[in-house]
N, C-alpha and C. Protein backbone atom coordinates (compact mmCIF):
# COMPACT_ATOMS: atom_id res chain seq x y z
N UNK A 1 87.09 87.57 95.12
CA UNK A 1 87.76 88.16 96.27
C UNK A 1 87.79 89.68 96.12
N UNK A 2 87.53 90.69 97.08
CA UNK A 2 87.34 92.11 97.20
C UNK A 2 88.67 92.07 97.82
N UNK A 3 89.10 93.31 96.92
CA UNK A 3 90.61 93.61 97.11
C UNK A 3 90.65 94.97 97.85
N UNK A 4 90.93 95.15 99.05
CA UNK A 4 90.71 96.15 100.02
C UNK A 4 92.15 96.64 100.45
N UNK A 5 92.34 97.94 100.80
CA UNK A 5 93.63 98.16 101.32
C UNK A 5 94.24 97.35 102.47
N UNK A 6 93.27 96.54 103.80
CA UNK A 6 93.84 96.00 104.77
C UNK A 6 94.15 94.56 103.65
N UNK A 7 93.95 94.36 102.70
CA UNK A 7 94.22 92.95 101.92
C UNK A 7 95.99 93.41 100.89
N UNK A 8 95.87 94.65 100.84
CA UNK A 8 97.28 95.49 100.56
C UNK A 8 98.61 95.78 101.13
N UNK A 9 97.81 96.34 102.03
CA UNK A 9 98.84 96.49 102.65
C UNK A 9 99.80 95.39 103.50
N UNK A 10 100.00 93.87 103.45
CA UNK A 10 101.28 93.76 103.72
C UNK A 10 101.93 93.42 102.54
N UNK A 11 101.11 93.30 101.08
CA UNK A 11 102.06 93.15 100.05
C UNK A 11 102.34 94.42 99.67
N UNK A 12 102.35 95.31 100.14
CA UNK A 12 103.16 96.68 99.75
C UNK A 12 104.00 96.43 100.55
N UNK A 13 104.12 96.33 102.01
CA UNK A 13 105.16 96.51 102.71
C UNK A 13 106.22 95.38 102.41
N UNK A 14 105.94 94.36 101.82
CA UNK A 14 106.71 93.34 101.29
C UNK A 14 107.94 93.98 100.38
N UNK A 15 106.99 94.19 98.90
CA UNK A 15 107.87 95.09 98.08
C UNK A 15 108.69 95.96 98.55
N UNK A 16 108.06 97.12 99.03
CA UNK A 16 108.97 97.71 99.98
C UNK A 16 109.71 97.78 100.71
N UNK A 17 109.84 96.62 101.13
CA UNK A 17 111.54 95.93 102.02
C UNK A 17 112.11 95.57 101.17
N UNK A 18 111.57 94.46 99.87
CA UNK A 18 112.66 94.31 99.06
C UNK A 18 113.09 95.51 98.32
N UNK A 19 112.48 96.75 97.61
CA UNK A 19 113.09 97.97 97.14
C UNK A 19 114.18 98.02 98.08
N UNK A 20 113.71 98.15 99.06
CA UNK A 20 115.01 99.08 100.25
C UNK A 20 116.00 98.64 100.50
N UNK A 21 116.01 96.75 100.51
CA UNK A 21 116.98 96.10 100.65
C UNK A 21 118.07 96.45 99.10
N UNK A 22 117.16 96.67 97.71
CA UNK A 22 118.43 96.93 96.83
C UNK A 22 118.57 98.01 96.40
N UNK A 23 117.62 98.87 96.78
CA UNK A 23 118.24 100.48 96.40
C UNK A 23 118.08 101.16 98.23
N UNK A 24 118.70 101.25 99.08
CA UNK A 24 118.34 102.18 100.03
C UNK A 24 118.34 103.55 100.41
N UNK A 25 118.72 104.27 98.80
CA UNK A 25 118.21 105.39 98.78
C UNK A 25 116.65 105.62 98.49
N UNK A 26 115.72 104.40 98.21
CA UNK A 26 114.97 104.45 97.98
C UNK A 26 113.99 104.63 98.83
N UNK A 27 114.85 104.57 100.26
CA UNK A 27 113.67 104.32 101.65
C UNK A 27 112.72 105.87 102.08
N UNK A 28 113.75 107.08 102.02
CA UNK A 28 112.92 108.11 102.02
C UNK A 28 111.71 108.47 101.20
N UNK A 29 111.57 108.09 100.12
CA UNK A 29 110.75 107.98 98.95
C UNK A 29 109.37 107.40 99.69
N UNK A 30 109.53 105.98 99.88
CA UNK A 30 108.64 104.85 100.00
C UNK A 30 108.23 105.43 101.10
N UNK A 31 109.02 105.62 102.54
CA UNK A 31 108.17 106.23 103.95
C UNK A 31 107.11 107.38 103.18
N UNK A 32 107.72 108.17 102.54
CA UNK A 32 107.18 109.80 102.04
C UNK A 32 105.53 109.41 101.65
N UNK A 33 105.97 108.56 100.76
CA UNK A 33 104.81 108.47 99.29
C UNK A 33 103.88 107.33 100.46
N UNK A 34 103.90 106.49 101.57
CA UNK A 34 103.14 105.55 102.06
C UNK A 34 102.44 106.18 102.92
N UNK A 35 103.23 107.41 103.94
CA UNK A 35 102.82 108.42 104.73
C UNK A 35 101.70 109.08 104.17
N UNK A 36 101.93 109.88 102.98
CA UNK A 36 100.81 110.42 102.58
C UNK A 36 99.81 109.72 101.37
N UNK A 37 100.18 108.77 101.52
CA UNK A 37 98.89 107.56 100.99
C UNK A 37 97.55 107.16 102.18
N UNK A 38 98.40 106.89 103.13
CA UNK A 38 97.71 106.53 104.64
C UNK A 38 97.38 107.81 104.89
N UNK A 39 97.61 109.01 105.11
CA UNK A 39 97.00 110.16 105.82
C UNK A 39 95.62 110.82 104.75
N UNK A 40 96.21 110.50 103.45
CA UNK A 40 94.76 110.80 102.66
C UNK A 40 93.62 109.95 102.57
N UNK A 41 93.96 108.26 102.94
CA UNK A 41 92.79 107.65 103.28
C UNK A 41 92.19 107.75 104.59
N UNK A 42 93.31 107.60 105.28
CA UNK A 42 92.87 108.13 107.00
C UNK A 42 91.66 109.84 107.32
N UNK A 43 91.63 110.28 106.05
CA UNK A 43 90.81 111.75 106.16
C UNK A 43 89.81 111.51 105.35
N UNK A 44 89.80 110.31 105.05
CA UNK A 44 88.23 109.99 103.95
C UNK A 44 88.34 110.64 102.52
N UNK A 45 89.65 110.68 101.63
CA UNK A 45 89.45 111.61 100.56
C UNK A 45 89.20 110.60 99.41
N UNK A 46 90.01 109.47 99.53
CA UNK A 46 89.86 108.46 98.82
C UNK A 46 88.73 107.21 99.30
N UNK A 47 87.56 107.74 99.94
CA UNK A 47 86.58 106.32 99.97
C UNK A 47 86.04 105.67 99.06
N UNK A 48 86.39 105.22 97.73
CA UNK A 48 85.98 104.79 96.91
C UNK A 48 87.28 103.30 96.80
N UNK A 49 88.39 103.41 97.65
CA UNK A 49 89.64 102.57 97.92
C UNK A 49 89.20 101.72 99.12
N UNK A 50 88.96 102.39 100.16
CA UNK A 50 88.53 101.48 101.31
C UNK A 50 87.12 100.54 101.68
């Protein structure tokens, strides 16, 4: 199985609800750090991920 970000991304967003559900200071973090995860693949810097 080829492990691709669209194969990722809803088990990140999984984790990521549960983080938020037990730390919810943790939510600014996770938007921050996912935002500019997605905007650096969205610009082609990381094509060796997608």
């Amino acid at each position: 199985m080829t492990v691709t970000i669209s194969n990722l991304q809803p088990l990140i967003a999984i984790l990521a609800g549960i983080l938020i559900l037990i730390v919810p200071r943790l939510l600014n973090y996770i938007v921050a750090i996912y935002l500019i995860v997605v905007g650096v693949i969205g610009l082609g810097l990381l094509r060796g991920i997608s």
